[in-house]
N, C-alpha and C. Protein backbone atom coordinates (compact mmCIF):
# COMPACT_ATOMS: atom_id res chain seq x y z
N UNK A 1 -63.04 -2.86 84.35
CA UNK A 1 -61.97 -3.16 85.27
C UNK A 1 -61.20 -1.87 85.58
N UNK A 2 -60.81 -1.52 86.72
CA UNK A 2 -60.07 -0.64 87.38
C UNK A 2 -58.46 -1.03 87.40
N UNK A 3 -57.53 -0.70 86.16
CA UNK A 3 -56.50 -0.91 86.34
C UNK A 3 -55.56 -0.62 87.62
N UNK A 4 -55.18 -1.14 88.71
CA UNK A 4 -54.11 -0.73 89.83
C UNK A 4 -52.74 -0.89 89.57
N UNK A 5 -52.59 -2.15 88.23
CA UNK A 5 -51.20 -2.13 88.32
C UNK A 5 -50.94 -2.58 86.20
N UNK A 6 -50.27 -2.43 85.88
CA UNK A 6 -50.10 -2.44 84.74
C UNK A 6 -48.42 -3.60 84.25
N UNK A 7 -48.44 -4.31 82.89
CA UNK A 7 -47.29 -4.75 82.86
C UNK A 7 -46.76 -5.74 84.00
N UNK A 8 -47.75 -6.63 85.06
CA UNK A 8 -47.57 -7.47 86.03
C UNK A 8 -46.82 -8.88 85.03
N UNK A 9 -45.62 -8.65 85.86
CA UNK A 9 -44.72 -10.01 85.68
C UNK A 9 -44.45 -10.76 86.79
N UNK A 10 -44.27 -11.74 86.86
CA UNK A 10 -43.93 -12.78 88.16
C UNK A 10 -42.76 -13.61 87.84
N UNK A 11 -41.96 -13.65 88.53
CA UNK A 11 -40.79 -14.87 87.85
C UNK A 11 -40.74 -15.59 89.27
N UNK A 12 -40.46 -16.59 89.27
CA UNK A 12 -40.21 -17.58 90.67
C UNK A 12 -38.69 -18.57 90.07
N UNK A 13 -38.10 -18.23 91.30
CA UNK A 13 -36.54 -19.52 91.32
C UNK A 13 -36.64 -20.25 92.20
N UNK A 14 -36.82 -21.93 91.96
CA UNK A 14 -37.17 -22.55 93.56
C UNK A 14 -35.08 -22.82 93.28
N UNK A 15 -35.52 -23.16 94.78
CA UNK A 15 -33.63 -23.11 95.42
C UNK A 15 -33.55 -24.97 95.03
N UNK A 16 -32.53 -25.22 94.57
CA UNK A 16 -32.09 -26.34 93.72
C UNK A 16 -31.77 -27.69 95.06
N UNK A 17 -31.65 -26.71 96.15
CA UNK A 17 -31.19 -27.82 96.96
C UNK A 17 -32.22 -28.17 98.23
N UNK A 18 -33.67 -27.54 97.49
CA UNK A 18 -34.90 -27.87 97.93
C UNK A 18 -35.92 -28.62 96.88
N UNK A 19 -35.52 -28.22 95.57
CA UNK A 19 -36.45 -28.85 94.72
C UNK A 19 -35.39 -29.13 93.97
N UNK A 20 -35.98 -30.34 93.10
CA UNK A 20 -34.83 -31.09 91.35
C UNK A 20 -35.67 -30.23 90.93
N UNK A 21 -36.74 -30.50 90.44
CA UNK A 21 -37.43 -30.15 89.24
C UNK A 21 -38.80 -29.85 89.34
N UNK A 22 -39.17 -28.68 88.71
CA UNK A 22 -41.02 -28.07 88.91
C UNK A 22 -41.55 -28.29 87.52
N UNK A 23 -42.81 -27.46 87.73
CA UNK A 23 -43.70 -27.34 86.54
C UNK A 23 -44.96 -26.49 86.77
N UNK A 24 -44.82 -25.56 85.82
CA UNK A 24 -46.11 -24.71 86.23
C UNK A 24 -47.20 -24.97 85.59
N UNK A 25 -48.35 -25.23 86.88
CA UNK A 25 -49.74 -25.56 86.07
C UNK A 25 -50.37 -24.72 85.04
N UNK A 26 -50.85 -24.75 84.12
CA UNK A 26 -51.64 -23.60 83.36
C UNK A 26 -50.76 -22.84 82.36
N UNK A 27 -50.48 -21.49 82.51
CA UNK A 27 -50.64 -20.53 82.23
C UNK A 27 -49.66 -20.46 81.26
N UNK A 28 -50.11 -21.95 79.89
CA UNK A 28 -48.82 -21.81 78.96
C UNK A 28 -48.59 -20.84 77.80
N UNK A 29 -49.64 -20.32 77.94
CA UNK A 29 -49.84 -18.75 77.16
C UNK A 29 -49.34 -17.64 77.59
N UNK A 30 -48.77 -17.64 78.76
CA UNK A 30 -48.39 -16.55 79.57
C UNK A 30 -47.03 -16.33 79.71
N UNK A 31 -46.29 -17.96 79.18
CA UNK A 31 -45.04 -17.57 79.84
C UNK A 31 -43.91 -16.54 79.02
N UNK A 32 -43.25 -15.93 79.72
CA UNK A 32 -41.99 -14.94 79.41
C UNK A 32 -41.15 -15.62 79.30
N UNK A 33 -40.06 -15.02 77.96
CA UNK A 33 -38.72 -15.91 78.60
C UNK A 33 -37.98 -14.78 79.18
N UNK A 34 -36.69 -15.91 80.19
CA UNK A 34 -36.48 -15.01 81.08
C UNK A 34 -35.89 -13.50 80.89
N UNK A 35 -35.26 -13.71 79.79
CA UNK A 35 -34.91 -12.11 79.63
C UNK A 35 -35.39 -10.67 79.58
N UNK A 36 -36.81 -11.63 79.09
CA UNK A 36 -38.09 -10.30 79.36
C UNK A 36 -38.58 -10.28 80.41
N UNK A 37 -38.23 -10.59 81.37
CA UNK A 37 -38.88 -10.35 83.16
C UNK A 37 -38.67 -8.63 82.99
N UNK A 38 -37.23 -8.51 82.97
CA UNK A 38 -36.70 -7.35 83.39
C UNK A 38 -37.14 -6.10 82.06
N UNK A 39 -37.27 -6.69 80.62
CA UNK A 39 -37.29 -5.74 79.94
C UNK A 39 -38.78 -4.92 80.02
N UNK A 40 -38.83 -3.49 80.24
CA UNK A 40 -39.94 -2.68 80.18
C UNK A 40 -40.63 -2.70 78.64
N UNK A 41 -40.27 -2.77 78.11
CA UNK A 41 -40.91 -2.98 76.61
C UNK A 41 -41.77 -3.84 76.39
N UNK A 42 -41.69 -4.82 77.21
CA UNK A 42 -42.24 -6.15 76.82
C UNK A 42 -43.34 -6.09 77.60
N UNK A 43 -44.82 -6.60 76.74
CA UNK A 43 -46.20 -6.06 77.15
C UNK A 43 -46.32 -7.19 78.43
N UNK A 44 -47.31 -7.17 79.49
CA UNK A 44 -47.37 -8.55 80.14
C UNK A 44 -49.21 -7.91 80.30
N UNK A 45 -49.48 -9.19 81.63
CA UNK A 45 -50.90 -8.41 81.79
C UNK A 45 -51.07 -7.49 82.31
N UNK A 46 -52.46 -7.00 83.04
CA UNK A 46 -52.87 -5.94 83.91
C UNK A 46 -53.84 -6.83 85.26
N UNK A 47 -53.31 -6.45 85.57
CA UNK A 47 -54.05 -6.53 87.90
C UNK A 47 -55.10 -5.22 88.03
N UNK A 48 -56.26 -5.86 88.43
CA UNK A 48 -57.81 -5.31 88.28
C UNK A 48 -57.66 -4.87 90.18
N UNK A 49 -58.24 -4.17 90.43
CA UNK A 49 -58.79 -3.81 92.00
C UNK A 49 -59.33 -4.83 92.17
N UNK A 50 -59.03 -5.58 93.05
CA UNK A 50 -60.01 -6.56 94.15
C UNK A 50 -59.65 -8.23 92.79
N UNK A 51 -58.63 -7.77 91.93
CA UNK A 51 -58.54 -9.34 91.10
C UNK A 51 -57.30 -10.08 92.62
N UNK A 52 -57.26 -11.59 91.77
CA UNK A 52 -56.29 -11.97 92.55
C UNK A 52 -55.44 -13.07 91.54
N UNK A 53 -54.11 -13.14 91.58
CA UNK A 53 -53.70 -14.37 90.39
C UNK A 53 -53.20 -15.24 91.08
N UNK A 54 -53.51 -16.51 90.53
CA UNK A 54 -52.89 -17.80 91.47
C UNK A 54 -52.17 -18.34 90.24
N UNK A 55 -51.15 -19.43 90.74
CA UNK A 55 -50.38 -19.63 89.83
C UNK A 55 -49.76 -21.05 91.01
N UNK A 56 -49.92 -22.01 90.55
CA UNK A 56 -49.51 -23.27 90.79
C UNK A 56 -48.47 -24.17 90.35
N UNK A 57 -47.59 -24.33 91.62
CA UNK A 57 -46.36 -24.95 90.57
C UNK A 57 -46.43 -26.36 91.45
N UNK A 58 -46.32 -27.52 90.79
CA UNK A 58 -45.96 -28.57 90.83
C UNK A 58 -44.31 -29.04 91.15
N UNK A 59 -44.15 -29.31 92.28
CA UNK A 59 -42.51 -29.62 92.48
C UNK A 59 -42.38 -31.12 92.86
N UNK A 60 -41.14 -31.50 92.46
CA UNK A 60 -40.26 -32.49 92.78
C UNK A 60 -38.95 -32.20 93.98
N UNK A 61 -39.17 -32.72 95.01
CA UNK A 61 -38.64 -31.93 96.09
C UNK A 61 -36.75 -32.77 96.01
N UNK A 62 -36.00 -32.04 96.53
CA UNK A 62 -34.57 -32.91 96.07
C UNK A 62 -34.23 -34.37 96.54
N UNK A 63 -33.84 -34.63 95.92
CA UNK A 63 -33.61 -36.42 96.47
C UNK A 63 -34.88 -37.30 95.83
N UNK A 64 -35.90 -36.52 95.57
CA UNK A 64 -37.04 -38.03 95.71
C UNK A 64 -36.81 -38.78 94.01
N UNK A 65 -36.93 -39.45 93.94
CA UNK A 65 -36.97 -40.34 92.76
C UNK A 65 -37.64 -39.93 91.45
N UNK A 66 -37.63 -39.75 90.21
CA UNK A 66 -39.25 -39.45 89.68
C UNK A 66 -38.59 -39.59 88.17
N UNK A 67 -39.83 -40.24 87.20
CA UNK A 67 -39.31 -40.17 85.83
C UNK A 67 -39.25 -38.86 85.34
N UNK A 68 -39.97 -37.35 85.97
CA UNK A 68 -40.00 -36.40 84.93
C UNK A 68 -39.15 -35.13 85.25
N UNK A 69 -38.00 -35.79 85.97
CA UNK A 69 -36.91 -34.78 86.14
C UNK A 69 -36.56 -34.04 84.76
N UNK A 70 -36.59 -32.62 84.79
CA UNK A 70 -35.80 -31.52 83.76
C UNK A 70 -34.81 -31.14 84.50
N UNK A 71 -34.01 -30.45 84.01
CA UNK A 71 -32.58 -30.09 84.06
C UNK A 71 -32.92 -28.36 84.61
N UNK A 72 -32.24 -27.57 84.82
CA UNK A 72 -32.39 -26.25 85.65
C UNK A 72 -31.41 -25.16 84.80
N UNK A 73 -31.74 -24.16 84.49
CA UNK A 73 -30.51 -23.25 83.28
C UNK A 73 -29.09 -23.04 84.57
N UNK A 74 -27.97 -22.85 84.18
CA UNK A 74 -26.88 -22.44 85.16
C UNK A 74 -26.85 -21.23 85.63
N UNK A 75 -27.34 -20.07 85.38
CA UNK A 75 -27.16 -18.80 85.92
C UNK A 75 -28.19 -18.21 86.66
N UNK A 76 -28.78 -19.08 88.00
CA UNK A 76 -29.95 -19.20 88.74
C UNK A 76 -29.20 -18.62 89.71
N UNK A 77 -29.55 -17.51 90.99
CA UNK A 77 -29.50 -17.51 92.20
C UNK A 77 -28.81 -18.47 92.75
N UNK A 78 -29.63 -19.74 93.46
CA UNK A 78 -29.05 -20.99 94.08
C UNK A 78 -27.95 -21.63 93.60
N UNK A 79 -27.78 -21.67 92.20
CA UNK A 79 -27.15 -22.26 91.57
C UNK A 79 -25.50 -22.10 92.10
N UNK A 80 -25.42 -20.87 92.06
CA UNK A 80 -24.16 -19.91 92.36
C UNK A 80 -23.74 -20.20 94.24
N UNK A 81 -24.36 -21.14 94.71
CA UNK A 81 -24.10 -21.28 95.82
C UNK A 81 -22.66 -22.21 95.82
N UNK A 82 -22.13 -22.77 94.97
CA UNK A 82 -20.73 -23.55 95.31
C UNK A 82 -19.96 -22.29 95.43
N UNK A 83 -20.06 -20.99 94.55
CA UNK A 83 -18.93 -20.52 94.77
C UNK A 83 -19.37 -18.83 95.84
N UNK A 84 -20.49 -19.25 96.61
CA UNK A 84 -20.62 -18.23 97.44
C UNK A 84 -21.21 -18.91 98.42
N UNK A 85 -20.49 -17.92 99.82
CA UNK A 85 -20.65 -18.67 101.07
C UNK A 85 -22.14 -18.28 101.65
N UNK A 86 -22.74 -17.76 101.09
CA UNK A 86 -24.89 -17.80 101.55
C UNK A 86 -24.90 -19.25 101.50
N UNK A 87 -26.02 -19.21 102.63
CA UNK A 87 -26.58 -21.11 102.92
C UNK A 87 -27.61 -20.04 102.55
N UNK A 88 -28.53 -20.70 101.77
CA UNK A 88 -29.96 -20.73 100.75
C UNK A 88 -30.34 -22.19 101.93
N UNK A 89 -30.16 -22.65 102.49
CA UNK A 89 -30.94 -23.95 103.03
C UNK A 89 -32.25 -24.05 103.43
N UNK A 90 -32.61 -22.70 103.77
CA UNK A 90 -34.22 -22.80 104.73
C UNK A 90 -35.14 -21.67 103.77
N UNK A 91 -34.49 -21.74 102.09
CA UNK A 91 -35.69 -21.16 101.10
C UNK A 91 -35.79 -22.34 100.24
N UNK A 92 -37.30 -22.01 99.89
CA UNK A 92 -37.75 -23.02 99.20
C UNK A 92 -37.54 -22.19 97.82
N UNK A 93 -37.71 -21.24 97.71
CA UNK A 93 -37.84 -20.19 96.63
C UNK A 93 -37.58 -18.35 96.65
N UNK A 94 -37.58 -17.99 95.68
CA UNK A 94 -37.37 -16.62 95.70
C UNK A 94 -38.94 -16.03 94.50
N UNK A 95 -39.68 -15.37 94.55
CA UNK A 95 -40.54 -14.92 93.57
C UNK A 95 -40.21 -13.38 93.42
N UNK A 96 -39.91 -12.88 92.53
CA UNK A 96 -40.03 -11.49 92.08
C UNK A 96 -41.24 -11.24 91.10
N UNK A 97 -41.59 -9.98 91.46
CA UNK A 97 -43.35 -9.41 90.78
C UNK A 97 -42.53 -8.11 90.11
N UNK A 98 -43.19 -7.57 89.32
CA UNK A 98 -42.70 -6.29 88.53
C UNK A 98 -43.73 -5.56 88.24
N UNK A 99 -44.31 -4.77 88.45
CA UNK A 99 -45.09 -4.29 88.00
C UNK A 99 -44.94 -2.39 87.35
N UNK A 100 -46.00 -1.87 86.89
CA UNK A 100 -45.71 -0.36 86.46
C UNK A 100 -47.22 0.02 87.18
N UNK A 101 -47.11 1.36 87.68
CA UNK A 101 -48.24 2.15 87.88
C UNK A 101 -49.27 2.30 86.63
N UNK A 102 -50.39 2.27 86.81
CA UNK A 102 -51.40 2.63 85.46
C UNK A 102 -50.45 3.62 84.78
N UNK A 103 -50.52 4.84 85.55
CA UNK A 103 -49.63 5.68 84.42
C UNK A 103 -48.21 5.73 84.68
N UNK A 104 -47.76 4.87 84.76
CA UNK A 104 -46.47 4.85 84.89
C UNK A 104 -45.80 4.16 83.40
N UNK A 105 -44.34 4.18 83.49
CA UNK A 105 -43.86 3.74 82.68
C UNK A 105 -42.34 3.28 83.39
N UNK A 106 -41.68 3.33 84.16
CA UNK A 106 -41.17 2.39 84.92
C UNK A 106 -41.35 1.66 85.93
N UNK A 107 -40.70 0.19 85.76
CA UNK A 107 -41.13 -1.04 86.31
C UNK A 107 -40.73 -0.73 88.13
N UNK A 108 -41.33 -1.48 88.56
CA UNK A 108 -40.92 -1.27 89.89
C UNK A 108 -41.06 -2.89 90.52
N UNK A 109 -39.91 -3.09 91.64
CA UNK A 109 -39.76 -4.70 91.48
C UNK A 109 -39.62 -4.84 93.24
N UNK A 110 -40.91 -6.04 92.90
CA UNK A 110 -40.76 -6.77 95.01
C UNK A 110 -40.11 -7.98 95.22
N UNK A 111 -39.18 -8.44 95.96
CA UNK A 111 -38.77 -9.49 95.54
C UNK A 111 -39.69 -10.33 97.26
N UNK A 112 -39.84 -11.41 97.23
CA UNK A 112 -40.04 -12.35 98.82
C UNK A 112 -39.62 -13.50 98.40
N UNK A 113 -38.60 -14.05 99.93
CA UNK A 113 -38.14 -15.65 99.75
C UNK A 113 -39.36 -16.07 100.37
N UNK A 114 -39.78 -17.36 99.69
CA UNK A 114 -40.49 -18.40 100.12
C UNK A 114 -39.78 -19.35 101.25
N UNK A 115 -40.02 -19.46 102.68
CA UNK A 115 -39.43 -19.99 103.37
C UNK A 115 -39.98 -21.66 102.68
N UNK A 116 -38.82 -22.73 103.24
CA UNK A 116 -39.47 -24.23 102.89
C UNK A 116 -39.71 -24.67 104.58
N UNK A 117 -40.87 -24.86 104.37
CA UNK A 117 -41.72 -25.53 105.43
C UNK A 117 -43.30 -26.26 104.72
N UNK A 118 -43.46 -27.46 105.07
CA UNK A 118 -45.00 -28.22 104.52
C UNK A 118 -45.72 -27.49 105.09
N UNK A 119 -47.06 -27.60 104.81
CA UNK A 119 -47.85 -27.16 105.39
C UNK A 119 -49.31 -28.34 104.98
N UNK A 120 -49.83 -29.24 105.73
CA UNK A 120 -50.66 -30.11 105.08
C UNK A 120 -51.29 -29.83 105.10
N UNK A 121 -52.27 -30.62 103.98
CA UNK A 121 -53.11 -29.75 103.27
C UNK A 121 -54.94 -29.50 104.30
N UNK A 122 -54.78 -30.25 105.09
CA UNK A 122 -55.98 -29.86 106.22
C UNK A 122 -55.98 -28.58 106.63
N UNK A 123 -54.25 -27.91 107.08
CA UNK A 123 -54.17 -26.59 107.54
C UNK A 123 -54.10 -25.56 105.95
N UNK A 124 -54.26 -26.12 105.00
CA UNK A 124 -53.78 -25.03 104.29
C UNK A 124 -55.28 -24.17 104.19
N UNK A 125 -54.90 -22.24 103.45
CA UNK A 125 -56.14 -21.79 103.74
C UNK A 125 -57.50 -22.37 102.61
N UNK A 126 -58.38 -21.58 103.01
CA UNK A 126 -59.42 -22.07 101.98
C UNK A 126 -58.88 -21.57 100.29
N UNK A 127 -58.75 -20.93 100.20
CA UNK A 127 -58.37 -20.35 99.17
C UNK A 127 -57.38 -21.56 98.11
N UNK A 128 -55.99 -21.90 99.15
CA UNK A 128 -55.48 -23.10 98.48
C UNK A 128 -56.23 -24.27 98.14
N UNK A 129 -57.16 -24.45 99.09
CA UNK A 129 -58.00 -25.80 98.89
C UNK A 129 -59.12 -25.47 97.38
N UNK A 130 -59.10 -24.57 97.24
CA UNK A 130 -60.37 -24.25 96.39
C UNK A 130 -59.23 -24.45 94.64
N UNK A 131 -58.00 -23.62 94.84
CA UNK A 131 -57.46 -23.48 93.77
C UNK A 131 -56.48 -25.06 93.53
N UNK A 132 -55.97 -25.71 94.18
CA UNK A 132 -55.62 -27.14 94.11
C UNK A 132 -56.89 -27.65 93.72
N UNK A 133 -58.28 -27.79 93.97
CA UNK A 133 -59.06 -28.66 93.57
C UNK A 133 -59.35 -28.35 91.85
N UNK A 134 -59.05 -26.73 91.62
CA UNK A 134 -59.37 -26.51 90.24
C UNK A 134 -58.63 -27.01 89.02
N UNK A 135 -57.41 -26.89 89.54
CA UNK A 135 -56.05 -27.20 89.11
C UNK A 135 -56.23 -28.91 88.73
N UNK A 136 -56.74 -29.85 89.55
CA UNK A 136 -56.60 -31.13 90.22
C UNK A 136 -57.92 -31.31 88.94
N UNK A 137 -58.96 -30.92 88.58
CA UNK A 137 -59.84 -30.99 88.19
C UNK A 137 -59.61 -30.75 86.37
N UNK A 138 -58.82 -29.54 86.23
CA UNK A 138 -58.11 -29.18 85.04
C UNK A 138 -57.34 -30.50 84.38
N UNK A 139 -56.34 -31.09 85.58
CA UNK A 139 -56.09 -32.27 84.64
C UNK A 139 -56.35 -33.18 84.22
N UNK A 140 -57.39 -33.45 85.44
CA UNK A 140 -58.56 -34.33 84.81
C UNK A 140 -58.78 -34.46 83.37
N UNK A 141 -59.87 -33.27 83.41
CA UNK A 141 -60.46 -33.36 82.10
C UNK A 141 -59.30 -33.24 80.93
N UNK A 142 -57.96 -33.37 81.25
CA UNK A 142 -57.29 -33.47 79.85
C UNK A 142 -56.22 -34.78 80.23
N UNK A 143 -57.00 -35.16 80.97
CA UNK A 143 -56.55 -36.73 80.82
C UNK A 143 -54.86 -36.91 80.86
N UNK A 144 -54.38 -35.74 82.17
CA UNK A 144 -53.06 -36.13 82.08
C UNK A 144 -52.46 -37.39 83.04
N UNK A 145 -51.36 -37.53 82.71
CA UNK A 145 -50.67 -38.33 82.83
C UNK A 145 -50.07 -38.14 84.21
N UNK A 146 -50.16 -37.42 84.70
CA UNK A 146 -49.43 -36.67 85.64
C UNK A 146 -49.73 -36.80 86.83
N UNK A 147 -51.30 -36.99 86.86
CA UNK A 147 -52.40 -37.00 88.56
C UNK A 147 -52.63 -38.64 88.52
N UNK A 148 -52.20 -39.31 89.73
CA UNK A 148 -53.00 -40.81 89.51
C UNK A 148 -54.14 -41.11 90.02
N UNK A 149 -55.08 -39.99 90.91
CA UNK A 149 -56.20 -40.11 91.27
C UNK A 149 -56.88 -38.82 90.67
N UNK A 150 -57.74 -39.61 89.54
CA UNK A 150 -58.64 -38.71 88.78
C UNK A 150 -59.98 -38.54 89.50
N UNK A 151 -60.41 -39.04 90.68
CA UNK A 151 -61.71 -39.31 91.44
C UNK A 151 -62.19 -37.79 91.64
N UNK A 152 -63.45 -37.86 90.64
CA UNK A 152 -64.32 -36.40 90.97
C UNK A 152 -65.28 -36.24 92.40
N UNK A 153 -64.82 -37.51 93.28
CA UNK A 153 -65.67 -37.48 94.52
C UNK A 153 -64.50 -36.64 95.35
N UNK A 154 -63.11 -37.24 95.36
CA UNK A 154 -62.15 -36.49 96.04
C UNK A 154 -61.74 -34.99 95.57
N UNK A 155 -62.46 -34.64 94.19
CA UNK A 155 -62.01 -33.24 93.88
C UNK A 155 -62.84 -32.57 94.55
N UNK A 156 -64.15 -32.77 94.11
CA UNK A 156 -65.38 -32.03 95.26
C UNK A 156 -65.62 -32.01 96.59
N UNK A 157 -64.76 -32.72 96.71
CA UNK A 157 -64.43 -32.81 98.61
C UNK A 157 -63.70 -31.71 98.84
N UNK A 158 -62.50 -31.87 98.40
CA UNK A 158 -61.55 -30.71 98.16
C UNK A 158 -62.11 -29.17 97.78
N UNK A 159 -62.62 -29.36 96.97
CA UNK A 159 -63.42 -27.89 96.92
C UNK A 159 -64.09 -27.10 97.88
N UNK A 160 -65.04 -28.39 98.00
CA UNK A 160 -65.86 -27.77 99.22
C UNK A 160 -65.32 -27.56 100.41
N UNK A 161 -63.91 -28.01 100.71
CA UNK A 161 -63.64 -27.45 101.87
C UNK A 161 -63.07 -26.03 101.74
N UNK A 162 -62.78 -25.20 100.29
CA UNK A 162 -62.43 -23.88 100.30
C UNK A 162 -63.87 -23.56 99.90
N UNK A 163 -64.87 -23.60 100.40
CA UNK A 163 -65.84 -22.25 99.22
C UNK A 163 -66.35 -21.31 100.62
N UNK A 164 -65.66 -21.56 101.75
CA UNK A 164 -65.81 -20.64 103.35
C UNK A 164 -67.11 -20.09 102.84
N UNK A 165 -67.32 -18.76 102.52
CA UNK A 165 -68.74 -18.15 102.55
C UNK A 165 -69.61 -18.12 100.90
N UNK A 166 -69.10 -18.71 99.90
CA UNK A 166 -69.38 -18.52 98.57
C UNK A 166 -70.38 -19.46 98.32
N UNK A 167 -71.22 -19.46 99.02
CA UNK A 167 -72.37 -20.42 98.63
C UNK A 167 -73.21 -20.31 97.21
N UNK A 168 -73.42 -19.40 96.62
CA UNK A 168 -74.07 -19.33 95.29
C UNK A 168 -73.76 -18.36 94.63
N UNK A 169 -71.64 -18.23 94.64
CA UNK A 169 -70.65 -17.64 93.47
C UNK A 169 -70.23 -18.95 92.74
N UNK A 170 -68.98 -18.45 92.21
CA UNK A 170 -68.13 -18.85 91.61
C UNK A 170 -67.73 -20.31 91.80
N UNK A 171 -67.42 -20.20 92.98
CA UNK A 171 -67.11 -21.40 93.48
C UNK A 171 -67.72 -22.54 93.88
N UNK A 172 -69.22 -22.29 94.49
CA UNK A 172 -70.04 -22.93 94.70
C UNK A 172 -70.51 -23.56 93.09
N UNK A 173 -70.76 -22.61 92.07
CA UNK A 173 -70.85 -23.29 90.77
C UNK A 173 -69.63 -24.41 90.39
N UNK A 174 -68.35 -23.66 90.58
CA UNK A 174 -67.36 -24.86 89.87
C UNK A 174 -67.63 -26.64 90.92
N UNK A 175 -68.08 -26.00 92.03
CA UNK A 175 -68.69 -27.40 92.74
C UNK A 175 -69.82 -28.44 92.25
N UNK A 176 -70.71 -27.65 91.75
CA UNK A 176 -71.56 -27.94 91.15
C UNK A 176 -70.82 -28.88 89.38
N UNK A 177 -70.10 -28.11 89.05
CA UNK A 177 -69.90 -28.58 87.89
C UNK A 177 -69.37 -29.97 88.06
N UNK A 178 -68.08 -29.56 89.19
CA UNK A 178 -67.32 -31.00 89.71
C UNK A 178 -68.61 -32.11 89.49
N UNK A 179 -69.58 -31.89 90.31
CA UNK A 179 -70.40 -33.28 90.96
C UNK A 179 -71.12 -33.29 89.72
N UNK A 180 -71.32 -32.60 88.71
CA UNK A 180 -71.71 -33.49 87.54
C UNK A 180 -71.24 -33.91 86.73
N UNK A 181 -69.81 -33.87 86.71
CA UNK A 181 -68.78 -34.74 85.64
C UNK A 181 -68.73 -35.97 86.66
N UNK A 182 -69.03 -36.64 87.69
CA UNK A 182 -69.38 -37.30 88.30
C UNK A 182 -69.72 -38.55 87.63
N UNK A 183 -70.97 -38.02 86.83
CA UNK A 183 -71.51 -38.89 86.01
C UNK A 183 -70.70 -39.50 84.59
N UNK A 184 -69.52 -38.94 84.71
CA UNK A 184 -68.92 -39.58 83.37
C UNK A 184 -67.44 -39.89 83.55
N UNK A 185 -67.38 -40.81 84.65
CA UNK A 185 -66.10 -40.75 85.28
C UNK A 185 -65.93 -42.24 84.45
């Protein structure tokens, strides 16, 4: 692997008066707490030339109903909106990345708001369709509680509409795999 970036952190704040409550798929080995976003000391991973990281969060958008509301810490961005006059209304989120040069040793930080707008999932790119079906497939097999349509016909549908030119990579295999858990639905 060709290190490009070293010490890659990601933190995401969805805006409170777009979402109650999230959840990030996966990566429960990964997580930081928040104080170490910012600290340089603190090891994180490394970003390869030509890698890419996806990272899936599950939201509860504000107002809707749901048994698995969590609570949000108080010293959030959005949070601070009663006593400051910013309208946050048309972000869904804020993500900051941190990263260090291979040889570097200070952090260097990008921040982008996530505008809130849907986007359904027919228009979304291939790429989303491929990583929602993996995700969608992940909970499957651990039998969560969480997805109410476990159907490995609708995951492989889903897939196959991201594998655009990957006919006999990665993706085309995890397709393959889909349609034979098929058999043990």
């Amino acid at each position: 692997m060709f290190a490009i970036a070293k010490d890659v952190k990601i933190q995401i704040e969805f805006n409170p008066k777009q979402v109650q409550s999230y959840r990030l798929i996966g990566y429960e080995n990964r997580k930081l707490r928040p104080e170490d976003f910012k600290n340089d000391a603190i090891d994180a991973g490394e970003l390869g030339s030509n890698h890419i990281v996806t990272a899936l969060y599950e939201i509860i958008p504000a107002g809707v109903s749901s048994e698995y509301i969590t609570s949000l810490p108080d010293d959030l961005k959005y949070t601070k909106t009663q006593t400051n006059s910013t309208n946050y209304s048309t972000e869904l989120a804020t993500v900051k990345f941190r990263y260090k040069k291979p040889d570097g040793d200070k952090s260097i930080e990008m921040v982008q708001v996530i505008e809130n707008k849907s986007v359904a999932m027919e228009k979304a790119s291939d790429d989303m369709k491929f990583s929602t079906a993996v995700a969608w497939f992940g909970l499957k097999l651990r039998d969560s509680k969480l997805i109410a349509d476990k159907s490995s016909e609708e995951i492989v549908k889903l897939a196959k509409q991201g594998l655009s030119n990957d006919i006999d990579g990665y993706k085309a295999e995890f397709v393959r795999l889909a349609e034979t858990s098929k058999q043990f639905n």
